[in-house]
Protein backbone atom coordinates (compact mmCIF):
# COMPACT_ATOMS: atom_id res chain seq x y z
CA UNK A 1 0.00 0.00 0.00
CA UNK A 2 0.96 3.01 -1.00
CA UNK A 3 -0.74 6.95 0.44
CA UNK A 4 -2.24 8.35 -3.20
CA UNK A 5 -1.90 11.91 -2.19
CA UNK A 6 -2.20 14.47 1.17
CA UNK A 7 -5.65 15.02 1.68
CA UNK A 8 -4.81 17.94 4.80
CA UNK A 9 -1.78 19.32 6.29
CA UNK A 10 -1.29 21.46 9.43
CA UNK A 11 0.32 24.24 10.60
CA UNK A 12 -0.17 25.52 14.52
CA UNK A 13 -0.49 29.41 15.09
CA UNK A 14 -0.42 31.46 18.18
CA UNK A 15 -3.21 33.59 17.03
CA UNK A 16 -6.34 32.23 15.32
CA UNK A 17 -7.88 35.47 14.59
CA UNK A 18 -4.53 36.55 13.03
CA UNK A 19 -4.15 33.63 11.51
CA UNK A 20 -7.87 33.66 10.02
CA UNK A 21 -7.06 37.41 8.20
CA UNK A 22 -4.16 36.34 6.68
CA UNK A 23 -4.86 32.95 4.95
CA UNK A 24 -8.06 34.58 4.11
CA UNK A 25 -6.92 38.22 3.18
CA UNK A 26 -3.54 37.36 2.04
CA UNK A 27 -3.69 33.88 0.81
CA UNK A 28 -6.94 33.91 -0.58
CA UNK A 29 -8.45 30.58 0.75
CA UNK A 30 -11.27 29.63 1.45
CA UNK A 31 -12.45 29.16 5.16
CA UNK A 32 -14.29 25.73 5.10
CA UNK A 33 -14.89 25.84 8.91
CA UNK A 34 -13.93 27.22 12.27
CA UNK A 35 -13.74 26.31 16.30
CA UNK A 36 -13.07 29.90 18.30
CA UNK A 37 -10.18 29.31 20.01
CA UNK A 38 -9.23 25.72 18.62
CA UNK A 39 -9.02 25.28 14.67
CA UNK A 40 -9.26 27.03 11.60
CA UNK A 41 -10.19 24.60 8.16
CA UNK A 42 -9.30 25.88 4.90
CA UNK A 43 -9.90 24.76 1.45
CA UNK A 44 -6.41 24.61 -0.69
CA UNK A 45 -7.01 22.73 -4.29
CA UNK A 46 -8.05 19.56 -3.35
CA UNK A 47 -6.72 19.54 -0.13
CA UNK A 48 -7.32 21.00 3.07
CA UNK A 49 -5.46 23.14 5.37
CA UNK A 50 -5.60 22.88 8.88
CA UNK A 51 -4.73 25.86 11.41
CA UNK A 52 -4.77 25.01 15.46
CA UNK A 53 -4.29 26.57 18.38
CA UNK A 54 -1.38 24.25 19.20
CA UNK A 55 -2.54 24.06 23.45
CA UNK A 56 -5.96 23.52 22.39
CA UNK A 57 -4.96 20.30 20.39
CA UNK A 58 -3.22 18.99 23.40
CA UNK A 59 -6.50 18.41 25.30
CA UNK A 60 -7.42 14.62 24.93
CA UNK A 61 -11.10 14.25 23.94
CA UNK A 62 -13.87 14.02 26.58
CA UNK A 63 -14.62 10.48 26.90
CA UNK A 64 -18.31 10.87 25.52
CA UNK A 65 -16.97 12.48 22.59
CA UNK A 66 -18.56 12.34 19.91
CA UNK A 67 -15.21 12.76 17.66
CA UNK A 68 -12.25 10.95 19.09
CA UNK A 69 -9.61 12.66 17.76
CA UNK A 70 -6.51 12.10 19.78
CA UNK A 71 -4.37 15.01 21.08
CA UNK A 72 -1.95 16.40 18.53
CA UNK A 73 0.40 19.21 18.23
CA UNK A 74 4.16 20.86 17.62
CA UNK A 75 5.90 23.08 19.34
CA UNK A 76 8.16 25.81 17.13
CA UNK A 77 7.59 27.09 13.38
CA UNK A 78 6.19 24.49 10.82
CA UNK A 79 6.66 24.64 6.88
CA UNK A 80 4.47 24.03 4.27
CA UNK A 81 4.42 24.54 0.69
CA UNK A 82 2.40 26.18 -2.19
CA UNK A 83 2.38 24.57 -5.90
CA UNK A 84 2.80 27.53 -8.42
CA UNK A 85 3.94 27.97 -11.96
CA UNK A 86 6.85 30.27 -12.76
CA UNK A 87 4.02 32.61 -14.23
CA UNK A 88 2.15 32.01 -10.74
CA UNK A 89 5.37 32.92 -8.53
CA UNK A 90 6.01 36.02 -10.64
CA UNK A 91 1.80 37.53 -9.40
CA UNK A 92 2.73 36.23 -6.21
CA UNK A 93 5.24 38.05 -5.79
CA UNK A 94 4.38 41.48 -6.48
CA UNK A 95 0.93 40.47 -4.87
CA UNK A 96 2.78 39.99 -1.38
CA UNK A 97 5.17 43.34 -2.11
CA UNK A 98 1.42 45.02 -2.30
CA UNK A 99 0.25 43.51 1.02
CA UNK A 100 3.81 44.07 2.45
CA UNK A 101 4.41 41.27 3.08
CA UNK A 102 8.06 40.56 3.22
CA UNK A 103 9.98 37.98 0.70
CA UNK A 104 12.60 36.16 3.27
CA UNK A 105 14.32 34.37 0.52
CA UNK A 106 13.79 33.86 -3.74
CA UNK A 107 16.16 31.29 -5.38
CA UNK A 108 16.45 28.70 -8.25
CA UNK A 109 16.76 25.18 -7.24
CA UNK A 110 20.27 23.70 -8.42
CA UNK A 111 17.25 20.83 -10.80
CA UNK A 112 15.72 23.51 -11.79
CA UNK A 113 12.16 25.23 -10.52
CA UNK A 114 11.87 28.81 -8.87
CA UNK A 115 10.63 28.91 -4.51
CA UNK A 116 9.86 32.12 -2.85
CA UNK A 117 9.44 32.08 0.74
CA UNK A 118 7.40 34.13 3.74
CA UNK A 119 6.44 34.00 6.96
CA UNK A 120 2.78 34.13 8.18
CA UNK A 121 2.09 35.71 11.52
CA UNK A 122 3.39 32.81 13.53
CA UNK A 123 6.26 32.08 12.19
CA UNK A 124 5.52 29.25 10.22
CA UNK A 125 7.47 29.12 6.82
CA UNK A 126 5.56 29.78 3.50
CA UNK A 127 6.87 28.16 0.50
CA UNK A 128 5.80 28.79 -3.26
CA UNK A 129 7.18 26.51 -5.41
CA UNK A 130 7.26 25.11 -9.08
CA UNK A 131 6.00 21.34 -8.48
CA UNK A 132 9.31 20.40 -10.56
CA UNK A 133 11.84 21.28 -7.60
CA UNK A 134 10.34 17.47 -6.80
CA UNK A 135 10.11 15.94 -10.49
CA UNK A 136 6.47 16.53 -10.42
């Protein structure tokens, strides 16, 4: 057996509210569903991003829950990655220049394929990348 693809993916904020303004504002996605003070879904392509308060996630479920999920979490800055063609990157770009939004780095992979990379309010590293920097 063998995963077909990465159906969600999480990153863990210190601020939800924050958080909510700029994957929203900033990003552009779509907010599938929220928990005040817990989670925040998103819809990204056909995938889903996932935004916790990282102490909320820590709390084991009650035992009459009705949705077991067990406690989860990081502690520190997470990563995660955009898919975007070179033409993509380029509107990017000057989008996130407009929303001031600061470029930390901009380089060509040594295989080949442009990644530009920011920060969202909590740290957490935001990639853009051209799907070839992996073969794809």
């Amino acid at each position: 057996m063998i995963p077909s693809a990465i159906l969600e993916s999480a990153l863990y904020v210190t601020d939800l509210v924050v958080a909510e303004a700029f994957y929203t504002d900033i990003l552009g996605l779509t907010l599938l569903g929220k928990v005040e003070g817990r989670h925040l879904f998103f819809r990204c392509g056909q995938g889903v991003l996932l935004i916790f308060n990282a102490e909320a996630t820590k709390i084991p479920p009650a035992p009459d829950a009705r949705l077991k999920v067990p406690p989860h979490g990081t502690v520190g800055e997470g990563h995660l990655c955009f898919a975007a063609t070179a033409d993509e990157l380029a509107g990017w770009k000057a989008h996130l220049v407009a929303k001031k939004i600061a470029i930390e780095s901009e380089f060509e992979w040594p295989q080949g394929g442009r990644s530009l990379y920011i920060r969202d309010p909590s740290g957490n590293s935001i990639e853009f990348a051209e799907p070839r920097i992996w073969g794809l």
